[in-house]
PDB file of N, CA and C in Angstrom:
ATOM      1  N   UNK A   1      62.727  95.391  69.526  1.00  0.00           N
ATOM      2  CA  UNK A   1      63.615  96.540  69.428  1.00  0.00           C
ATOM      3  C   UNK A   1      63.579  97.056  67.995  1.00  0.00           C
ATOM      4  N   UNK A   2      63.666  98.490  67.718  1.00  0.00           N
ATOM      5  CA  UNK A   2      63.432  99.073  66.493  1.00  0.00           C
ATOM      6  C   UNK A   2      65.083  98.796  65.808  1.00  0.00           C
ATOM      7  N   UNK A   3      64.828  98.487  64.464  1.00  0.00           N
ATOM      8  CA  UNK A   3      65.933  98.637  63.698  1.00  0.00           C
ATOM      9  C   UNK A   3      65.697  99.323  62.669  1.00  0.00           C
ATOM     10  N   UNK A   4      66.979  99.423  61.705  1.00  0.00           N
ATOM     11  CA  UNK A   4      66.722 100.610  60.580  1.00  0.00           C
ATOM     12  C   UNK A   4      67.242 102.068  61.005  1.00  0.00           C
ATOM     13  N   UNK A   5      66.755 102.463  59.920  1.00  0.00           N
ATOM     14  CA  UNK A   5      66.287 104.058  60.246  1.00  0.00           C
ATOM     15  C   UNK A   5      64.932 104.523  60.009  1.00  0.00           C
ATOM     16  N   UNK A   6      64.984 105.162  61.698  1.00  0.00           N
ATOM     17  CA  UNK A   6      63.639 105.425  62.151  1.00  0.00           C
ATOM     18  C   UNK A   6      62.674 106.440  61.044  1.00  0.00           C
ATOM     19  N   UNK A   7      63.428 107.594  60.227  1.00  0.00           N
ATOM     20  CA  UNK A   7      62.051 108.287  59.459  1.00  0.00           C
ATOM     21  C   UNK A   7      61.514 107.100  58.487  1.00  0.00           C
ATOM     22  N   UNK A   8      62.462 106.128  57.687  1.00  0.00           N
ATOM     23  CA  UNK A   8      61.743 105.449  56.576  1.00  0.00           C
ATOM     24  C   UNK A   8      60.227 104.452  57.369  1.00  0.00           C
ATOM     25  N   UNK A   9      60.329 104.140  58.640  1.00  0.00           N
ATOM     26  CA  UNK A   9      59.399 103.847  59.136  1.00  0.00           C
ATOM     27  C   UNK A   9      58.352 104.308  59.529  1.00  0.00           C
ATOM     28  N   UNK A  10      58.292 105.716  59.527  1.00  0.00           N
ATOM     29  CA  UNK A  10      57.228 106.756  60.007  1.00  0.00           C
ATOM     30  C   UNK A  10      57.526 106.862  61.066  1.00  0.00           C
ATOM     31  N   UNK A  11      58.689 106.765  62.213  1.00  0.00           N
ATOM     32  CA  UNK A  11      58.958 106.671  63.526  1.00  0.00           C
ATOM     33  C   UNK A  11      59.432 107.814  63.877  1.00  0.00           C
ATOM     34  N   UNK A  12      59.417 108.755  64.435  1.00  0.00           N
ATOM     35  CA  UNK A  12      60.229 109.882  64.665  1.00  0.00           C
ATOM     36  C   UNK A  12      61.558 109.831  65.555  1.00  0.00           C
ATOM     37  N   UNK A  13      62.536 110.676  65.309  1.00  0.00           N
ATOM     38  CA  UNK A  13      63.786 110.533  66.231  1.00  0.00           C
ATOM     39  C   UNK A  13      63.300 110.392  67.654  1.00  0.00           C
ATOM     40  N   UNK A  14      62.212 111.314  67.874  1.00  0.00           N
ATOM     41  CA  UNK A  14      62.143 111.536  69.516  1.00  0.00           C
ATOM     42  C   UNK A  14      61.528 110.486  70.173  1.00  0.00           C
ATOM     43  N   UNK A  15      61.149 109.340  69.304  1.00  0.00           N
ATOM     44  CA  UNK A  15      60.640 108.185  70.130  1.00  0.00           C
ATOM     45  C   UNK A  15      61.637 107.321  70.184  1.00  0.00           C
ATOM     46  N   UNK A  16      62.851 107.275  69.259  1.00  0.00           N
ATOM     47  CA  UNK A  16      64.096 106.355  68.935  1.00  0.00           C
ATOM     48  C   UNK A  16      64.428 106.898  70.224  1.00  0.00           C
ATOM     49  N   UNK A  17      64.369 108.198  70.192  1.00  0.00           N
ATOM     50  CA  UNK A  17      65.250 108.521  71.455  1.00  0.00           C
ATOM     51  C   UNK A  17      64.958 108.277  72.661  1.00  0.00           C
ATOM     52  N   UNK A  18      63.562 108.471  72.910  1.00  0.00           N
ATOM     53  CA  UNK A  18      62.938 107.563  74.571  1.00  0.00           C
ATOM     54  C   UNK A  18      63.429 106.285  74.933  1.00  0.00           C
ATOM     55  N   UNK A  19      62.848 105.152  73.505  1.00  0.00           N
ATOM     56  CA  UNK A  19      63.210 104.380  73.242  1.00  0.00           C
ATOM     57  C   UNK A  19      64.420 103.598  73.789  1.00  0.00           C
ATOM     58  N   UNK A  20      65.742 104.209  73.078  1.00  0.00           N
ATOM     59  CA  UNK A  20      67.062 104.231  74.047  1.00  0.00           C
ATOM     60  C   UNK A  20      67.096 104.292  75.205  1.00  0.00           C
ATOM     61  N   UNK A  21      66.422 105.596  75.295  1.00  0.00           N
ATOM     62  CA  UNK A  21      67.197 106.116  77.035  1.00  0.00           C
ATOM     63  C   UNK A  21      66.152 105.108  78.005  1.00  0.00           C
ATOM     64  N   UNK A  22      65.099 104.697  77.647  1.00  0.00           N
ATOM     65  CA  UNK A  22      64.330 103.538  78.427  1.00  0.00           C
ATOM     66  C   UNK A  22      65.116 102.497  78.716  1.00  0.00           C
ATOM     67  N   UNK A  23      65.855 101.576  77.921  1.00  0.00           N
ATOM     68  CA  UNK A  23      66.645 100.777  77.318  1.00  0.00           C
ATOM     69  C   UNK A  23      67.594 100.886  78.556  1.00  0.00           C
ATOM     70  N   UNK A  24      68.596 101.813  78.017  1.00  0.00           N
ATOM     71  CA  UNK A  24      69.480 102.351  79.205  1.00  0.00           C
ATOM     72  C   UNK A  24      69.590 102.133  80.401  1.00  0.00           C
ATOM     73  N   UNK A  25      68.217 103.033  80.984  1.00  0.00           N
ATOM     74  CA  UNK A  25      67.874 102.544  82.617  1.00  0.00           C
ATOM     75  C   UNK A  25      67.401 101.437  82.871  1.00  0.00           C
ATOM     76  N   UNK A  26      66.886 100.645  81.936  1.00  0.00           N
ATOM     77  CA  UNK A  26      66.607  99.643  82.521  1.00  0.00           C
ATOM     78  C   UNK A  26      67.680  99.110  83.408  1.00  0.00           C
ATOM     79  N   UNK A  27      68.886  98.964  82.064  1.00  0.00           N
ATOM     80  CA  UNK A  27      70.446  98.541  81.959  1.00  0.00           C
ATOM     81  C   UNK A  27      70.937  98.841  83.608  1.00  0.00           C
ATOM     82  N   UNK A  28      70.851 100.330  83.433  1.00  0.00           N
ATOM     83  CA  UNK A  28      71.461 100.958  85.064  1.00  0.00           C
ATOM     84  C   UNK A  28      70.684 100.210  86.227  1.00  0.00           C
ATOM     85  N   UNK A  29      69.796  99.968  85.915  1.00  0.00           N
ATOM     86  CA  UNK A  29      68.477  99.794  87.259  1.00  0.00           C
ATOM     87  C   UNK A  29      68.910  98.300  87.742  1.00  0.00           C
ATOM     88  N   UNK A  30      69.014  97.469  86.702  1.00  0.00           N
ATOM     89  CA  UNK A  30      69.577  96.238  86.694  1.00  0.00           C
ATOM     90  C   UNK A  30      70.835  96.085  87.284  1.00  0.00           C
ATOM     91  N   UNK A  31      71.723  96.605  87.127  1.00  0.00           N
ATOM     92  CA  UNK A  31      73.271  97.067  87.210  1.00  0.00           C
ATOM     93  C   UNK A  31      73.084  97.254  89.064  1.00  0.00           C
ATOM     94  N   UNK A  32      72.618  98.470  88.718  1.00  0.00           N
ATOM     95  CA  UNK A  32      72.125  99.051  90.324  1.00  0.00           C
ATOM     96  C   UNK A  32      71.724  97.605  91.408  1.00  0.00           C
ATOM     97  N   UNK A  33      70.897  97.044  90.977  1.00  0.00           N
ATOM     98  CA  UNK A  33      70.385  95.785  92.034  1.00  0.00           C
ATOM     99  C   UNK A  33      71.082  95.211  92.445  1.00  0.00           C
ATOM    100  N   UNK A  34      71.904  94.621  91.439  1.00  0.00           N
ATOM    101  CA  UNK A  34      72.977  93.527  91.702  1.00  0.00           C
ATOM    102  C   UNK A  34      74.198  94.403  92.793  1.00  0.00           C
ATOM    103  N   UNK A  35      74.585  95.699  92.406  1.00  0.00           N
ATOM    104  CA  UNK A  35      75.881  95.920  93.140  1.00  0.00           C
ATOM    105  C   UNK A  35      75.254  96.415  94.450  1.00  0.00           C
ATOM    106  N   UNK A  36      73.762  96.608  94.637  1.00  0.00           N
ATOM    107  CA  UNK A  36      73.280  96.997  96.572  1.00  0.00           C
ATOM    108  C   UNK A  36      73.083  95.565  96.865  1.00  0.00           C
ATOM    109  N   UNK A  37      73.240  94.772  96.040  1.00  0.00           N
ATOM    110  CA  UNK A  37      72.888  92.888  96.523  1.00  0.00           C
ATOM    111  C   UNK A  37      74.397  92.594  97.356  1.00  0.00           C
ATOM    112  N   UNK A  38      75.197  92.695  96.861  1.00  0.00           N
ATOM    113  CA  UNK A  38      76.511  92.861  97.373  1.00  0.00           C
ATOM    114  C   UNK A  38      76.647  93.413  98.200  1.00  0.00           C
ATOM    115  N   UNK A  39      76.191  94.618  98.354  1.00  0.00           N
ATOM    116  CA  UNK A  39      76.549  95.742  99.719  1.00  0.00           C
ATOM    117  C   UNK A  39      75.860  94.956 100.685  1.00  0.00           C
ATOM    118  N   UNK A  40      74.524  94.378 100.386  1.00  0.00           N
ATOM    119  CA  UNK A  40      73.794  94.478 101.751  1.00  0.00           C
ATOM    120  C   UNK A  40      73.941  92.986 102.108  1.00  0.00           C
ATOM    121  N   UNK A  41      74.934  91.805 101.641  1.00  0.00           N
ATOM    122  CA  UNK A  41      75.505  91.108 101.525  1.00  0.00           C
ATOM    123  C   UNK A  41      76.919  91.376 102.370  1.00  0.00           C
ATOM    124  N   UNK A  42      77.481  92.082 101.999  1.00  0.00           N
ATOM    125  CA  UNK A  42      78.657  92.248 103.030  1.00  0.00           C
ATOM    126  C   UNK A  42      78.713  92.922 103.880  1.00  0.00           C
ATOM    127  N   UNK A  43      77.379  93.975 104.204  1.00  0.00           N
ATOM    128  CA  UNK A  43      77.117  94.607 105.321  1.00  0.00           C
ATOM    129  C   UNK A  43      75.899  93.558 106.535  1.00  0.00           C
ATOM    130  N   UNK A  44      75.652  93.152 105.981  1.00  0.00           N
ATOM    131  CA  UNK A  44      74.863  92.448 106.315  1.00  0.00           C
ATOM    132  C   UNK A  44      75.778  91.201 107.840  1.00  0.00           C
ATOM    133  N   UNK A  45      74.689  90.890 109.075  1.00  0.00           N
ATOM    134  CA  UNK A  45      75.633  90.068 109.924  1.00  0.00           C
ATOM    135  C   UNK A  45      75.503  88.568 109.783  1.00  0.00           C
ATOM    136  N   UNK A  46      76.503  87.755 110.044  1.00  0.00           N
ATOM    137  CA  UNK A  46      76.690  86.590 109.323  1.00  0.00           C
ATOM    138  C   UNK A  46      75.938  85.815 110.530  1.00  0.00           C
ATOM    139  N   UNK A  47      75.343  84.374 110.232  1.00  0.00           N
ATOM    140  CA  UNK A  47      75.107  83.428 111.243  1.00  0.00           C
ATOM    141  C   UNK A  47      76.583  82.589 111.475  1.00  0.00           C
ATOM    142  N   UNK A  48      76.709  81.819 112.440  1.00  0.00           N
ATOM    143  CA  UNK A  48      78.234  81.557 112.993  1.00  0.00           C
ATOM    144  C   UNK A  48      78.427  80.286 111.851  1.00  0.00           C
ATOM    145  N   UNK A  49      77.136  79.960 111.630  1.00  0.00           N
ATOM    146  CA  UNK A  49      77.582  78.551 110.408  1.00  0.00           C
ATOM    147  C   UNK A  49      78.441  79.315 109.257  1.00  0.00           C
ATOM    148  N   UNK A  50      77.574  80.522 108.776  1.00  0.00           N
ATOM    149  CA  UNK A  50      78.353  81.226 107.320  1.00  0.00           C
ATOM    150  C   UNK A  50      79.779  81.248 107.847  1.00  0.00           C
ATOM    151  N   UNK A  51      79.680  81.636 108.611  1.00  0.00           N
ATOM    152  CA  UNK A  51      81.134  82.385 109.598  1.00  0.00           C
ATOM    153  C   UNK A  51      82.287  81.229 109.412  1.00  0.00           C
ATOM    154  N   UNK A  52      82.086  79.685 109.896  1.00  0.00           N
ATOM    155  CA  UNK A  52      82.666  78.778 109.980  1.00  0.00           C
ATOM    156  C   UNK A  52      82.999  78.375 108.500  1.00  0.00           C
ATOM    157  N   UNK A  53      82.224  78.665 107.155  1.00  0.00           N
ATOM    158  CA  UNK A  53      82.173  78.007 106.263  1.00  0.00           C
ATOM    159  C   UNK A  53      83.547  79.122 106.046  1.00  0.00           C
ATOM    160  N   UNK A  54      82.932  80.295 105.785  1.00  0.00           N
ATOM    161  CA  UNK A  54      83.773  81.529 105.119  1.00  0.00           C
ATOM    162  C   UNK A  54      85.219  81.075 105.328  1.00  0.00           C
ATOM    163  N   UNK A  55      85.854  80.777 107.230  1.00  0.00           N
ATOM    164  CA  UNK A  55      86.876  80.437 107.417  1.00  0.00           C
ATOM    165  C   UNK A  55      87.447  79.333 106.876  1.00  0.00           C
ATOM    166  N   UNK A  56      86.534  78.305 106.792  1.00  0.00           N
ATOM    167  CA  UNK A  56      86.697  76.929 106.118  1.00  0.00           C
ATOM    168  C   UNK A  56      87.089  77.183 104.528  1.00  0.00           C
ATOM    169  N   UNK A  57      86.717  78.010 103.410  1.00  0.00           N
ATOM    170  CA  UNK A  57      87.094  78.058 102.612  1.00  0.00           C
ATOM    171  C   UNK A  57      88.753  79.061 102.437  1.00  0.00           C
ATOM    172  N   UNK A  58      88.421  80.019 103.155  1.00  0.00           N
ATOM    173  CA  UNK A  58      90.022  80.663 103.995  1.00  0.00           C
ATOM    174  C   UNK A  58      91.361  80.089 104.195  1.00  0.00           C
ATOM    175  N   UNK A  59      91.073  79.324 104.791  1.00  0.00           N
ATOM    176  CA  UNK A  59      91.823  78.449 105.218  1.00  0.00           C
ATOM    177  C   UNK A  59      92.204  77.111 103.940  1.00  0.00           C
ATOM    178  N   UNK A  60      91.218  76.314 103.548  1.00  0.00           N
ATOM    179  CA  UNK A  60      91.912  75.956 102.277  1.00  0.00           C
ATOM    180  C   UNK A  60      92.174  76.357 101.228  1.00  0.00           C
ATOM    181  N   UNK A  61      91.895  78.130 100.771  1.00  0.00           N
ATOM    182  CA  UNK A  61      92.806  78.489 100.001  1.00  0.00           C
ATOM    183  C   UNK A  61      94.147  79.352 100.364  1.00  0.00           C
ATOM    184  N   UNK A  62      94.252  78.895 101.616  1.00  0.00           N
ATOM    185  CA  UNK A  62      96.206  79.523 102.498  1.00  0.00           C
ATOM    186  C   UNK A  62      96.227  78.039 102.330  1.00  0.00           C
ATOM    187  N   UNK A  63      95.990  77.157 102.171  1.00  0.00           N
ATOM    188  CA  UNK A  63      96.582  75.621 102.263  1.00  0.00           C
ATOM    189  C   UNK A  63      97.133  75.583 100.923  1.00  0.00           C
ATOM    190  N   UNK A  64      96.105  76.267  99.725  1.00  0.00           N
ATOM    191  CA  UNK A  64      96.959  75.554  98.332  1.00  0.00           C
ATOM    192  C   UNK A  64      98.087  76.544  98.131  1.00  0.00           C
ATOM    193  N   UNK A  65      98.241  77.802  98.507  1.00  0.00           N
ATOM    194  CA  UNK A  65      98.858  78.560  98.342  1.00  0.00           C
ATOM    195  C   UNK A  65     100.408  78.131  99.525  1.00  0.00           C
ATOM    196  N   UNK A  66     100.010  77.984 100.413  1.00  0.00           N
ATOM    197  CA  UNK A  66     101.207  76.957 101.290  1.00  0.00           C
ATOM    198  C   UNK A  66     102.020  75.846 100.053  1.00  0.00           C
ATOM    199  N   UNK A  67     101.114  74.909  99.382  1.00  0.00           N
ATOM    200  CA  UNK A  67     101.151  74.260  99.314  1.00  0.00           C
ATOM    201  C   UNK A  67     102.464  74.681  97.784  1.00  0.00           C
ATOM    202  N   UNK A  68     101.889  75.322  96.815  1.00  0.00           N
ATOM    203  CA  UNK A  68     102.523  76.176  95.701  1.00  0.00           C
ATOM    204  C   UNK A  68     103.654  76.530  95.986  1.00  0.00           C
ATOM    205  N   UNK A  69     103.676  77.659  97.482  1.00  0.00           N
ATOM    206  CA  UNK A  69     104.639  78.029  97.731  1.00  0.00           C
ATOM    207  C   UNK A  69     106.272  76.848  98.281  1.00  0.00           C
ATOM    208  N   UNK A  70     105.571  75.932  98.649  1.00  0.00           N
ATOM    209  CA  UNK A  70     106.645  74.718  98.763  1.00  0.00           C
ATOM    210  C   UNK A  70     107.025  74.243  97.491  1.00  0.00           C
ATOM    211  N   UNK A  71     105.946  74.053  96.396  1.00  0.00           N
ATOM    212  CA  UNK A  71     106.474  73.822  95.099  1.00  0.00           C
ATOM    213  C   UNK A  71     107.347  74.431  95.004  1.00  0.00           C
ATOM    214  N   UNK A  72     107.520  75.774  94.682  1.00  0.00           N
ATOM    215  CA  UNK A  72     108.590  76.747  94.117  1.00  0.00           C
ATOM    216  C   UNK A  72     109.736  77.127  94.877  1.00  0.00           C
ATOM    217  N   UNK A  73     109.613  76.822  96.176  1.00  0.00           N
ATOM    218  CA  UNK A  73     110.650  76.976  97.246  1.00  0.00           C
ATOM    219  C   UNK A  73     111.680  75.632  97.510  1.00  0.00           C
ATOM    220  N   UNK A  74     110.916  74.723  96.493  1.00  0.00           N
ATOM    221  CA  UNK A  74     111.998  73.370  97.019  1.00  0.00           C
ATOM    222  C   UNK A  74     113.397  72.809  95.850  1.00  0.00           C
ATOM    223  N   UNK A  75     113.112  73.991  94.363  1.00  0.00           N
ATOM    224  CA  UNK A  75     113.962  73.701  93.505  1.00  0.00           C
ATOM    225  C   UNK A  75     114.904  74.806  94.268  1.00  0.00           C
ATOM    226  N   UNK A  76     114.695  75.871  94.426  1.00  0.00           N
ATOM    227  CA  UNK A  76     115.077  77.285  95.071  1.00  0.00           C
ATOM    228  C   UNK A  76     116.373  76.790  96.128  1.00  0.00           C
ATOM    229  N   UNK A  77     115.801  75.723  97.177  1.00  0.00           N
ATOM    230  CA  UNK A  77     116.468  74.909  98.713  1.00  0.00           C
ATOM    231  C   UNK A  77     117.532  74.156  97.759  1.00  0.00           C
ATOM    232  N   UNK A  78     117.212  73.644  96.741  1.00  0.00           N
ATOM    233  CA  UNK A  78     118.273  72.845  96.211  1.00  0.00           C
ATOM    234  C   UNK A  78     119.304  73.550  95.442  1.00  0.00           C
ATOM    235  N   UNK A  79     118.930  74.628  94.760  1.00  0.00           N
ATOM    236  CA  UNK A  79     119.943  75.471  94.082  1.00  0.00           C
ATOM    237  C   UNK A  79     121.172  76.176  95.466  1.00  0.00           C
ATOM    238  N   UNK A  80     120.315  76.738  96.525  1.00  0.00           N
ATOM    239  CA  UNK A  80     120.760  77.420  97.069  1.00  0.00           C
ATOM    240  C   UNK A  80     122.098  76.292  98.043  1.00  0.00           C
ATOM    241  N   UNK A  81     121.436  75.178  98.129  1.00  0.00           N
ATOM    242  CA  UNK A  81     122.712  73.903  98.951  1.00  0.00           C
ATOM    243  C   UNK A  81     123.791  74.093  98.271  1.00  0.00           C
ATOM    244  N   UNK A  82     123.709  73.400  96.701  1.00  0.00           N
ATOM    245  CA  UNK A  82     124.508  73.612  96.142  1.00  0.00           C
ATOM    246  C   UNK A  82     125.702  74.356  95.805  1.00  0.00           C
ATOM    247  N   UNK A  83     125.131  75.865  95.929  1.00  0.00           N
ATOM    248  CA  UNK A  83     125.947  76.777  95.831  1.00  0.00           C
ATOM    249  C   UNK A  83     126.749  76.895  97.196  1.00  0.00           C
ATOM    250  N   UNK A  84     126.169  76.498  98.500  1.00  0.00           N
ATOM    251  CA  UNK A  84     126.569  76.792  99.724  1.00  0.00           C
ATOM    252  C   UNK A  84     127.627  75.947  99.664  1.00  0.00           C
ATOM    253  N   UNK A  85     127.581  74.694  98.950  1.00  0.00           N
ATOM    254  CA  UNK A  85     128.520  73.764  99.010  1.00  0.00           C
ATOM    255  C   UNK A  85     130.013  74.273  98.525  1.00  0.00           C
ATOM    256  N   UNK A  86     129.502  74.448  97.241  1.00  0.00           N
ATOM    257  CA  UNK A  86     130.575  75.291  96.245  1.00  0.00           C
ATOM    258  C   UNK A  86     130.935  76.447  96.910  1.00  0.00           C
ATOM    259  N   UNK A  87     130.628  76.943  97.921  1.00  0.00           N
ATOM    260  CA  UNK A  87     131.511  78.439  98.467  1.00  0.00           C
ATOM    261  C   UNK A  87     132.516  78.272  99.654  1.00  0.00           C
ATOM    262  N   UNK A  88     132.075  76.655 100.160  1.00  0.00           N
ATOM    263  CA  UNK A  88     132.564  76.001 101.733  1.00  0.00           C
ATOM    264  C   UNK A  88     133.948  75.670 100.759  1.00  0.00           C
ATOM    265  N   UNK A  89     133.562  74.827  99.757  1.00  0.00           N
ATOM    266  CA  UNK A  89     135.048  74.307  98.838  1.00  0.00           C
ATOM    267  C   UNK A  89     135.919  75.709  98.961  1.00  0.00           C
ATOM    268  N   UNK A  90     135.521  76.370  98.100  1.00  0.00           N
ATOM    269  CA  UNK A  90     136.018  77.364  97.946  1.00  0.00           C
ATOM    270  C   UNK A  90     137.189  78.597  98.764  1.00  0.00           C
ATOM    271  N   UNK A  91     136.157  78.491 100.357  1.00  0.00           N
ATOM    272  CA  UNK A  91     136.925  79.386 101.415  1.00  0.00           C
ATOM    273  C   UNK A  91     138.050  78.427 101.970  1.00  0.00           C
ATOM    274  N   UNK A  92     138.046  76.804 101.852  1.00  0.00           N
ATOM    275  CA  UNK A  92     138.679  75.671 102.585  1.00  0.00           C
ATOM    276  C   UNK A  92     139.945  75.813 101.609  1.00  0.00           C
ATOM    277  N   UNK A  93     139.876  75.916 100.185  1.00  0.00           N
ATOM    278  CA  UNK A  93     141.163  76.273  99.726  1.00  0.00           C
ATOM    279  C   UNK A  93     141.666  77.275  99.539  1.00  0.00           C
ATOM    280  N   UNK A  94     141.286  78.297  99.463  1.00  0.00           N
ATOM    281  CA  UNK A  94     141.904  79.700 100.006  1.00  0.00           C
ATOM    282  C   UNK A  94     142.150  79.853 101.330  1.00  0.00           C
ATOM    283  N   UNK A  95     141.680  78.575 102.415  1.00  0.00           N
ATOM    284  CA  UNK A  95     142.928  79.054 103.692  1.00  0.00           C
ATOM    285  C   UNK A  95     144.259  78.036 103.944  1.00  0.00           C
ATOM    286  N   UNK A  96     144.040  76.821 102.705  1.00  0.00           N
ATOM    287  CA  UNK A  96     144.893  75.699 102.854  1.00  0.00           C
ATOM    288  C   UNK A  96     146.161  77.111 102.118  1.00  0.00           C
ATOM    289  N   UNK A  97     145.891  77.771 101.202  1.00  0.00           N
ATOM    290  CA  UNK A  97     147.004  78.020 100.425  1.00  0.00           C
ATOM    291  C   UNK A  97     147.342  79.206 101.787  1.00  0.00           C
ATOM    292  N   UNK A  98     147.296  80.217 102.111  1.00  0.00           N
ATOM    293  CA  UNK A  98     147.957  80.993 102.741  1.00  0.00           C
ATOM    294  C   UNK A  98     148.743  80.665 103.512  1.00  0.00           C
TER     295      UNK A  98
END
């Protein structure tokens, strides 16, 4: 790849400039492959093994996410007893007094 500046080399702008824009498309062309690799990848029809795996990985990531969601739901179950407790106290002596 050319570095510098191109006149002290005898190089002219207009080859710096091919130069680049060659560069470039390559870049795009490359770019380009990979994202129709994908398309024709997900357009593409599955054999029933892919099919089974796809679900197989599906399915254990709704398992860890199950699994998270019980994490965070079981301090939640305990706050919420608590308070249920404290509101039962609560209505039991406001009907002892009336």
């Amino acid at each position: 790849m050319f570095r510098g500046d191109p006149r002290r080399h005898g190089v002219n702008e207009a080859q710096v400039d091919r130069r680049r824009y060659r560069l470039r498309r390559i870049a795009w062309e490359a770019m380009m492959v990979n994202s129709y690799y994908g398309i024709y990848q997900a357009e593409r029809g599955k054999t029933a093994a892919e099919i089974r795996v796809a679900d197989a990985q599906l399915g254990g990531l709704a398992a860890g996410f199950g699994r998270l969601g019980s994490a965070f739901a079981a301090p939640v179950r305990a706050v919420r007893r608590s308070l249920r407790g404290q509101r039962r106290a609560t209505c039991q002596a406001a009907s002892d007094a009336g």
